[in-house]
C-alpha atoms as a PDB file:
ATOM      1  CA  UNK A   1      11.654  52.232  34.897  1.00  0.00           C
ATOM      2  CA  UNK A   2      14.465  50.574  35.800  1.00  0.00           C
ATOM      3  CA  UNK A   3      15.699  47.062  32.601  1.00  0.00           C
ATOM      4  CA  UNK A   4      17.435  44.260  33.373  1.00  0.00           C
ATOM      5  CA  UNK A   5      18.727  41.850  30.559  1.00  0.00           C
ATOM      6  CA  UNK A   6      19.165  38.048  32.031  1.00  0.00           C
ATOM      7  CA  UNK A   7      20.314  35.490  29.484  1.00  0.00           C
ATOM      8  CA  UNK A   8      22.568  32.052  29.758  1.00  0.00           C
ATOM      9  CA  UNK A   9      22.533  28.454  28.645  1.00  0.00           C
ATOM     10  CA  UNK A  10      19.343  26.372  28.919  1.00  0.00           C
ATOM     11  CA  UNK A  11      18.229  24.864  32.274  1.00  0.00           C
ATOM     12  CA  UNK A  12      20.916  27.106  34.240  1.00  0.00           C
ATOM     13  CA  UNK A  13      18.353  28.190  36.565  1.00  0.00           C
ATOM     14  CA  UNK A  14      17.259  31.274  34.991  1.00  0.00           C
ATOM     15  CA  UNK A  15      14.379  31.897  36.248  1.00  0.00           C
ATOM     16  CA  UNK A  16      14.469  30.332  39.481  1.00  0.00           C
ATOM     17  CA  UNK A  17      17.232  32.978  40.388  1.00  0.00           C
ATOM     18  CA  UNK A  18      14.769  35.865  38.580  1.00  0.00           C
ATOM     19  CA  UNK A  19      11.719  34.387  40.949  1.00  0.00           C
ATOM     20  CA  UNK A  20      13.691  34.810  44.153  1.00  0.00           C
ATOM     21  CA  UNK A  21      15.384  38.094  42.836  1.00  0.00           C
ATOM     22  CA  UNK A  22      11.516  39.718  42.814  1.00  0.00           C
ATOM     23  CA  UNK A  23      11.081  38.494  46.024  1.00  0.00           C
ATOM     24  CA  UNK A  24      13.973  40.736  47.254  1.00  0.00           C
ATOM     25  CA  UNK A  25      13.693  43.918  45.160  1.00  0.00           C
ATOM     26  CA  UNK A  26      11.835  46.546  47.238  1.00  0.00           C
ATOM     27  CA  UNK A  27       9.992  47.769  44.240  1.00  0.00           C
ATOM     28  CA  UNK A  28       6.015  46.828  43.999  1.00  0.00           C
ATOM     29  CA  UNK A  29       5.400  46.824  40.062  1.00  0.00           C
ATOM     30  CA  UNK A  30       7.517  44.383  38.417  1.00  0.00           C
ATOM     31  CA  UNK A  31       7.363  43.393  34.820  1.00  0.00           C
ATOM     32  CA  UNK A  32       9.032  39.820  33.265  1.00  0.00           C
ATOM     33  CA  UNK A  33       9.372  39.426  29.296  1.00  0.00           C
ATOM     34  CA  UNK A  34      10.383  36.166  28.765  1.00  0.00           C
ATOM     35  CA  UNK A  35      12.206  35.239  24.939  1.00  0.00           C
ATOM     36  CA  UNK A  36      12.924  31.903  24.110  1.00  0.00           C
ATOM     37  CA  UNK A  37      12.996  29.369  20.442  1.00  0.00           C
ATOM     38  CA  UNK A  38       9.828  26.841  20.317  1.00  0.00           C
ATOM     39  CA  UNK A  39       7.932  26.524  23.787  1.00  0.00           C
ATOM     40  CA  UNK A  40       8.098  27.809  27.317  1.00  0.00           C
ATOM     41  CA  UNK A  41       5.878  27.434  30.134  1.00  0.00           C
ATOM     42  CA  UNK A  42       7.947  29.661  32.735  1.00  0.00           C
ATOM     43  CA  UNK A  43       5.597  32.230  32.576  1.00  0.00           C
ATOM     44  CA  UNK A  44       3.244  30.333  34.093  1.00  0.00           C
ATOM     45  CA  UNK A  45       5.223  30.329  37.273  1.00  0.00           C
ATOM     46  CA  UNK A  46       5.795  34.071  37.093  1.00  0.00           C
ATOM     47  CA  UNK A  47       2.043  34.342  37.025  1.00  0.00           C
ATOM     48  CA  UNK A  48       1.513  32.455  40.032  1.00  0.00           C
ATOM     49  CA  UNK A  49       4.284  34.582  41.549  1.00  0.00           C
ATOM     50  CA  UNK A  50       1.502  37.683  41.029  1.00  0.00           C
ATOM     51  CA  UNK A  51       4.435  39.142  38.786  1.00  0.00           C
ATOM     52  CA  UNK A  52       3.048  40.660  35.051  1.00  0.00           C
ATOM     53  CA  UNK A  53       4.415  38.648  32.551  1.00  0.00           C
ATOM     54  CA  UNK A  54       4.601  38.247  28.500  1.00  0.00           C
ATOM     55  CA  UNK A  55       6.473  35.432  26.198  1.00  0.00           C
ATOM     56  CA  UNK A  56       7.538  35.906  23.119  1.00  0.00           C
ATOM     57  CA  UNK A  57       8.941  32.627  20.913  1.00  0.00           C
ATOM     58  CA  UNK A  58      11.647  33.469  18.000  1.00  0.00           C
ATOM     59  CA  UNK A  59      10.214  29.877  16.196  1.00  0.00           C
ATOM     60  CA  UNK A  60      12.604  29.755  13.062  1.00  0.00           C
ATOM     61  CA  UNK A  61      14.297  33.077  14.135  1.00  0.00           C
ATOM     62  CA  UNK A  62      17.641  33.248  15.653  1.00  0.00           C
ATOM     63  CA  UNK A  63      16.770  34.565  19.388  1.00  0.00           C
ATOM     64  CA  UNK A  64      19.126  37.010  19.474  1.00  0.00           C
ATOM     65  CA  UNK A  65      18.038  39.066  16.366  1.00  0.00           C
ATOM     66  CA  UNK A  66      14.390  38.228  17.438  1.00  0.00           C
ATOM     67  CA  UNK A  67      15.227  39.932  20.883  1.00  0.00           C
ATOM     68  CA  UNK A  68      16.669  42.986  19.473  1.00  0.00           C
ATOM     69  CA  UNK A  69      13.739  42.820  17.091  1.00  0.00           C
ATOM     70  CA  UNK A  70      11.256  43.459  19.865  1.00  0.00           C
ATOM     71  CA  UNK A  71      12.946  45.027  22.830  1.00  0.00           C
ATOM     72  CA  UNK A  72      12.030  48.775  22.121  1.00  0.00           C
ATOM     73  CA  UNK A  73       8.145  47.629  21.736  1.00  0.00           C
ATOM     74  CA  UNK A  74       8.791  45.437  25.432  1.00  0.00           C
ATOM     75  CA  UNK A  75      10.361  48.826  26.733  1.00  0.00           C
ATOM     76  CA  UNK A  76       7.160  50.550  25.551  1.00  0.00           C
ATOM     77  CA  UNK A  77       4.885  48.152  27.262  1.00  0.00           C
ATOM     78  CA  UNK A  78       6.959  48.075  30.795  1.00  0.00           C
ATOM     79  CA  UNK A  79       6.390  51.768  30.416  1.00  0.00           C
ATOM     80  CA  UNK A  80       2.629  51.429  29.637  1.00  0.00           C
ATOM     81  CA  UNK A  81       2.236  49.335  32.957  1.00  0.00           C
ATOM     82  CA  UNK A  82       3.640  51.815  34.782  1.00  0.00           C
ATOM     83  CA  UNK A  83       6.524  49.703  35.738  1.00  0.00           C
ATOM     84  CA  UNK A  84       9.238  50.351  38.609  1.00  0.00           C
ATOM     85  CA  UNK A  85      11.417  47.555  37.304  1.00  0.00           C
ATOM     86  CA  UNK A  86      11.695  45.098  33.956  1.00  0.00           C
ATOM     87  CA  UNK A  87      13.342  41.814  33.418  1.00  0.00           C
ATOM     88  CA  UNK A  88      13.895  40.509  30.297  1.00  0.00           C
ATOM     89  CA  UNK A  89      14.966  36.686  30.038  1.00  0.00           C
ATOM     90  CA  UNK A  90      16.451  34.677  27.137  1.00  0.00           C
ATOM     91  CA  UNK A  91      18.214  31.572  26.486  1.00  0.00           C
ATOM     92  CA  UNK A  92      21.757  31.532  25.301  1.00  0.00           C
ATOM     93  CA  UNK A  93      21.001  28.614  23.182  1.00  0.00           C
ATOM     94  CA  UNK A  94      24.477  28.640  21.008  1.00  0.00           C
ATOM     95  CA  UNK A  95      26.242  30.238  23.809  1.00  0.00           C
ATOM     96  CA  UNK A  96      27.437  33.149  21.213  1.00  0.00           C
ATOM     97  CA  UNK A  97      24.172  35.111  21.849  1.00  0.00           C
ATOM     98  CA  UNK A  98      24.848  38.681  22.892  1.00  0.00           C
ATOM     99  CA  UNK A  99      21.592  40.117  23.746  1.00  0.00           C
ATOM    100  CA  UNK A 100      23.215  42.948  26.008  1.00  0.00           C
ATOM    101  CA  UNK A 101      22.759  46.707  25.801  1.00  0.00           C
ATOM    102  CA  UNK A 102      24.883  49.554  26.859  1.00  0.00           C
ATOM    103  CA  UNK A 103      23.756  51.327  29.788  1.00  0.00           C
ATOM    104  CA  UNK A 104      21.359  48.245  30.548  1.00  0.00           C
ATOM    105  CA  UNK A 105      22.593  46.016  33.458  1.00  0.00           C
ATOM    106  CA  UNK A 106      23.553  42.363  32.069  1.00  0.00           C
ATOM    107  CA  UNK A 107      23.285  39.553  34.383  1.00  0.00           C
ATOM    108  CA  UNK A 108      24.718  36.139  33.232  1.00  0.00           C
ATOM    109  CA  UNK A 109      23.227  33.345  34.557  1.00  0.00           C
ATOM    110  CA  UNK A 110      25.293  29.958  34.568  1.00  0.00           C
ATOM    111  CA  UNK A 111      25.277  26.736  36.833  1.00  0.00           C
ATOM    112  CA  UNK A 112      28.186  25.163  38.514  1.00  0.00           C
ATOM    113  CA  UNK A 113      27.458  21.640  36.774  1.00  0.00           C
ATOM    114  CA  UNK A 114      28.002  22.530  33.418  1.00  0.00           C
ATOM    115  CA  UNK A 115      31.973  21.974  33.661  1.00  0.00           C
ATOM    116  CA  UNK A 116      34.758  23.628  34.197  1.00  0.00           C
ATOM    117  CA  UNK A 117      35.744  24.472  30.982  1.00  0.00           C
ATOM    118  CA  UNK A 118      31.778  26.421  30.148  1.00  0.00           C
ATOM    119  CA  UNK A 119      33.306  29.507  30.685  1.00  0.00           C
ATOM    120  CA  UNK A 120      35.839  29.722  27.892  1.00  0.00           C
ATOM    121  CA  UNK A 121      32.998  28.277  25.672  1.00  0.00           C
ATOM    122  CA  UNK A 122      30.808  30.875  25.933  1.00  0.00           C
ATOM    123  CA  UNK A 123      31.251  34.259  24.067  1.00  0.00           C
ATOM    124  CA  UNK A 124      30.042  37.233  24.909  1.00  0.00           C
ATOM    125  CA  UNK A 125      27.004  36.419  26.784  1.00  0.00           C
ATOM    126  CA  UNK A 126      29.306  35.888  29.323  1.00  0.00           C
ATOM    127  CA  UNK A 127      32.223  37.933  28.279  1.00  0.00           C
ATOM    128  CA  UNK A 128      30.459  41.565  28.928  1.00  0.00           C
ATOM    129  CA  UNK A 129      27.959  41.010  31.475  1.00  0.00           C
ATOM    130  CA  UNK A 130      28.280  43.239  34.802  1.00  0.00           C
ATOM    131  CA  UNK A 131      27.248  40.310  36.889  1.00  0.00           C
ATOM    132  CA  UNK A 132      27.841  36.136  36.618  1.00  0.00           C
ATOM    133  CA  UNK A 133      25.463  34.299  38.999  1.00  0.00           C
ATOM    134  CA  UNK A 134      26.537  30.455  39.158  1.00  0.00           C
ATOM    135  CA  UNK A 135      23.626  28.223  40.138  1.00  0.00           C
ATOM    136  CA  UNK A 136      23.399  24.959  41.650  1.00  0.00           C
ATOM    137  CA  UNK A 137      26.679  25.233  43.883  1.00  0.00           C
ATOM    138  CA  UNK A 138      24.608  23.272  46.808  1.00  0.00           C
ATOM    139  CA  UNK A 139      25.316  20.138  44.510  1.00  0.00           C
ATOM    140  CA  UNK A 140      29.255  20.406  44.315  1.00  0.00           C
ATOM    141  CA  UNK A 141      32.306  20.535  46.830  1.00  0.00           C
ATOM    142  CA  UNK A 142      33.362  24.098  47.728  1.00  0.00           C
ATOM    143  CA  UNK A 143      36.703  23.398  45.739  1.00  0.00           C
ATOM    144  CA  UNK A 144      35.069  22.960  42.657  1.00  0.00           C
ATOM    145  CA  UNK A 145      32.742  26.149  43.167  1.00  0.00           C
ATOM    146  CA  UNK A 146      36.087  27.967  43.804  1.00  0.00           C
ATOM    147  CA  UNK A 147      37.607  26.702  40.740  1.00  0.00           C
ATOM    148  CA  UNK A 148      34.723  27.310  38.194  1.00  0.00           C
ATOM    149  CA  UNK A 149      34.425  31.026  40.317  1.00  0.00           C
ATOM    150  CA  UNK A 150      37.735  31.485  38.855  1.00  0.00           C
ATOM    151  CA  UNK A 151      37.419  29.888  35.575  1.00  0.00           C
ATOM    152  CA  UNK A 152      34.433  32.717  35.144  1.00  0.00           C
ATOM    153  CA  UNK A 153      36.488  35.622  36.547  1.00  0.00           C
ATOM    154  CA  UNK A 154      39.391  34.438  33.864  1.00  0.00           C
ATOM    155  CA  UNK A 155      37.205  35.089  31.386  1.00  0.00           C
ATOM    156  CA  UNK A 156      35.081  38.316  32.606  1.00  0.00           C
ATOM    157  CA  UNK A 157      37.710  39.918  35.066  1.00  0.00           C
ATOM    158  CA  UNK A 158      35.113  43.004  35.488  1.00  0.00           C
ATOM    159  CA  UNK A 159      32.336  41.062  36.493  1.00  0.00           C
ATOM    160  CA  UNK A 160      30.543  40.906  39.874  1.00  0.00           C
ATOM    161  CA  UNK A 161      30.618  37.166  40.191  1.00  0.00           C
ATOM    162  CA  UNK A 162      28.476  35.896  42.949  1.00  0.00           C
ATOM    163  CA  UNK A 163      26.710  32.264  43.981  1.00  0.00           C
ATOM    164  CA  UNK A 164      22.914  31.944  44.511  1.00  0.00           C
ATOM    165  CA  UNK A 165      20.799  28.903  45.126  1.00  0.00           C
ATOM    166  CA  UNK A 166      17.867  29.007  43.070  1.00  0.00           C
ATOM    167  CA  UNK A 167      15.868  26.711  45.519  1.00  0.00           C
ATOM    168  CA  UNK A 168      16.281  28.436  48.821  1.00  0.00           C
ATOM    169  CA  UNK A 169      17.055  32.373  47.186  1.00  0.00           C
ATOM    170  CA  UNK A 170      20.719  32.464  49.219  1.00  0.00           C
ATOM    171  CA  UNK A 171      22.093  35.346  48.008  1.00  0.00           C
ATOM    172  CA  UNK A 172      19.306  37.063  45.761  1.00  0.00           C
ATOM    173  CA  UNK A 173      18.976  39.693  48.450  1.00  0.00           C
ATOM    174  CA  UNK A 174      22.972  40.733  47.563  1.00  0.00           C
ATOM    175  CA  UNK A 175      22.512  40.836  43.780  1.00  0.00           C
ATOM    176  CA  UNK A 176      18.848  42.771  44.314  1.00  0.00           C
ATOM    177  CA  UNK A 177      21.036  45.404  46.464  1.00  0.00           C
ATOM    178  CA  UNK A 178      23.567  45.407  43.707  1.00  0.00           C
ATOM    179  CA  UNK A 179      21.454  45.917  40.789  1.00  0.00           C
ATOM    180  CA  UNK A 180      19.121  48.806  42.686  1.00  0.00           C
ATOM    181  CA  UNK A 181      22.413  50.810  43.590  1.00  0.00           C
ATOM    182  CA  UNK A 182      23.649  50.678  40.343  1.00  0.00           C
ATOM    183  CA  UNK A 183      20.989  50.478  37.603  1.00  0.00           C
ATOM    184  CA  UNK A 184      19.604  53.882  35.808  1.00  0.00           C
ATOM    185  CA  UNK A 185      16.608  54.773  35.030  1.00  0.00           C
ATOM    186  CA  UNK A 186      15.371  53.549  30.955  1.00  0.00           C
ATOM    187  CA  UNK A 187      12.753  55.693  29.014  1.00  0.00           C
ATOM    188  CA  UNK A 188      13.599  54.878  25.781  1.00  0.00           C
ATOM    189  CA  UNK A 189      16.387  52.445  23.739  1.00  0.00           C
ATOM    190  CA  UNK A 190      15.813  54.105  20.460  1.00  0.00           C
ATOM    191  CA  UNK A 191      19.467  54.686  19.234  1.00  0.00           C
ATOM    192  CA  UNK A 192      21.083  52.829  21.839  1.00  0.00           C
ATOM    193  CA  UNK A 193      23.791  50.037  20.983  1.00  0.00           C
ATOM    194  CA  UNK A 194      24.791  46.471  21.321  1.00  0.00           C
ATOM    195  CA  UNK A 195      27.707  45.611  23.709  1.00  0.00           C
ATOM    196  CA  UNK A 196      28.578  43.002  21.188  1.00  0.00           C
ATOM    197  CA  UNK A 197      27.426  42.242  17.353  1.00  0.00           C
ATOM    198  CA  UNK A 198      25.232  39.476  16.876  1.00  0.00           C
ATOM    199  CA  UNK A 199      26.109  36.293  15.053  1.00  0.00           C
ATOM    200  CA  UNK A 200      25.720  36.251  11.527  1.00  0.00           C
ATOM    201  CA  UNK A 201      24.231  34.345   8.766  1.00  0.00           C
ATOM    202  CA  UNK A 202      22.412  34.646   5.699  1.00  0.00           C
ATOM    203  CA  UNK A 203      22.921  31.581   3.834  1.00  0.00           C
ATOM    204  CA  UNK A 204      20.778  29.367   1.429  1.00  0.00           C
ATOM    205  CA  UNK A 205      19.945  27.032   4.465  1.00  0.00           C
ATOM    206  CA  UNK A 206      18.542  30.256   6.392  1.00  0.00           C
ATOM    207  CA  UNK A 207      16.026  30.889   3.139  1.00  0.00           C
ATOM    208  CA  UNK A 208      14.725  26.955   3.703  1.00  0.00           C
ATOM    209  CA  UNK A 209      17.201  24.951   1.662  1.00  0.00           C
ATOM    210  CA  UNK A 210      17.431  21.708   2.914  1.00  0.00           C
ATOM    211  CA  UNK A 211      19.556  19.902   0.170  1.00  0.00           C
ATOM    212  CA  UNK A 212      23.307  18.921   0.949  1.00  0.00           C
ATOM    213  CA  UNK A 213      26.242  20.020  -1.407  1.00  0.00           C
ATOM    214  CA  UNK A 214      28.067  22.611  -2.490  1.00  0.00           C
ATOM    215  CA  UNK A 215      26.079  23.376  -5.191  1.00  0.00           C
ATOM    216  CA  UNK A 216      22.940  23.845  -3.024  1.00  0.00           C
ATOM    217  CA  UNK A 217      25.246  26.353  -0.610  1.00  0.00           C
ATOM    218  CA  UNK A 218      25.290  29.896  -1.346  1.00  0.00           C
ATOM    219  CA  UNK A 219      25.505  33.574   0.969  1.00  0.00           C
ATOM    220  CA  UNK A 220      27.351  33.390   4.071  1.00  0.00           C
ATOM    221  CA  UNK A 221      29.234  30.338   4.277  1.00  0.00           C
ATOM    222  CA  UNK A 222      32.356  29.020   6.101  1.00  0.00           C
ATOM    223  CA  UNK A 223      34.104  26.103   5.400  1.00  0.00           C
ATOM    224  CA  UNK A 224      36.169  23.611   8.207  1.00  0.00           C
ATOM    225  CA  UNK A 225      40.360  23.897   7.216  1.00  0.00           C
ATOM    226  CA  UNK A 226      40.710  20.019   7.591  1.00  0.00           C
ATOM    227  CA  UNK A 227      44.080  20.296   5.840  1.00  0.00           C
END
């Protein structure tokens, strides 16, 4: 079975590029787990794609640490289903999510509207993927897709960085060729590592305290230098 991790900011067009991806791969039994925080209906559209599909929701859970969490037991059931391929989708919802794994492909998923300056702002979700897709480049001039191209490559200079319309599918069929040449084969990710740590906190406010002060503040805490 053959895993694919997709993350990137909300509403980039996730899915939409996953959806026409599936429609290019040449592999019959395809598997989507998608993560994300409080609600999600996008499995309902991979259902009425005919693709096999499970959600899981973090809630009060960072969904980074829920994804690592659970991505051994998501292996286990892609396996189970006999799967050829597995996509697993989550939401870069502080945009320093790092939800990659070595020896799993990492596609970054990020739309051409978000500004030019997105790239630097995002850490390593975008910073060690193999492959960028930028989304919605049908809406701007091709000088700023060439700039915001570059702004991404400036910030992941090993990364495939390619365009793909989410509505009509141009240019799923090159990342689907991409990503079949290249991946390997996953039985298991017991023991395997994290491209990148994940972000960190264990603070009063992650135990449930909702009080403002000092006083109330205690763990893993960093303060602004405003001097």
């Amino acid at each position: 079975m053959k895993l694919y991790t997709f993350s990137g900011p909300p509403s980039s067009g996730k899915t939409s590029v996953i959806l026409k991806l599936i429609k290019s791969f040449k592999s019959e039994k395809i598997g989507v787990v998608k993560f994300d925080c409080l609600y999600t209906d996008d499995d309902k559209l991979y259902e009425k794609a005919g693709v096999l599909v499970k959600k899981g929701l973090s809630g009060s859970l960072c969904p980074d640490h829920y994804f690592v969490s659970n991505i051994e037991e998501v292996v286990t059931w892609g396996k189970k289903n006999n799967l050829d391929i597995l996509i697993t989708e989550s939401a870069g919802l502080c945009n320093r999510c790092s939800p990659y794994i070595k020896e799993v492909k990492a596609i970054c998923v990020i739309d051409n509207l978000s500004g030019i300056n997105t790239p630097k702002k995002i850490g390593p979700m975008l910073k060690t993927a193999d492959a960028v897709v930028i989304t919605k480049g049908d809406i701007v001039s091709q000088a700023e897709r060439e700039v915001f191209s570059s702004r991404v490559s400036a910030v992941n200079p090993n990364a495939f960085v390619m365009h793909i319309n989410g509505l009509t599918g141009q240019g799923a069929a090159e990342l689907a060729n991409l990503l079949e040449q290249e991946s390997v084969h996953t039985e298991t990710l017991i023991g395997s590592k994290l491209r990148f740590s994940m972000p960190s906190a264990m603070c009063s406010y992650c135990l449930g305290e909702t009080r403002i002060g000092k006083s109330f503040q205690m763990g893993n805490v960093r303060k602004i230098d405003l001097d």
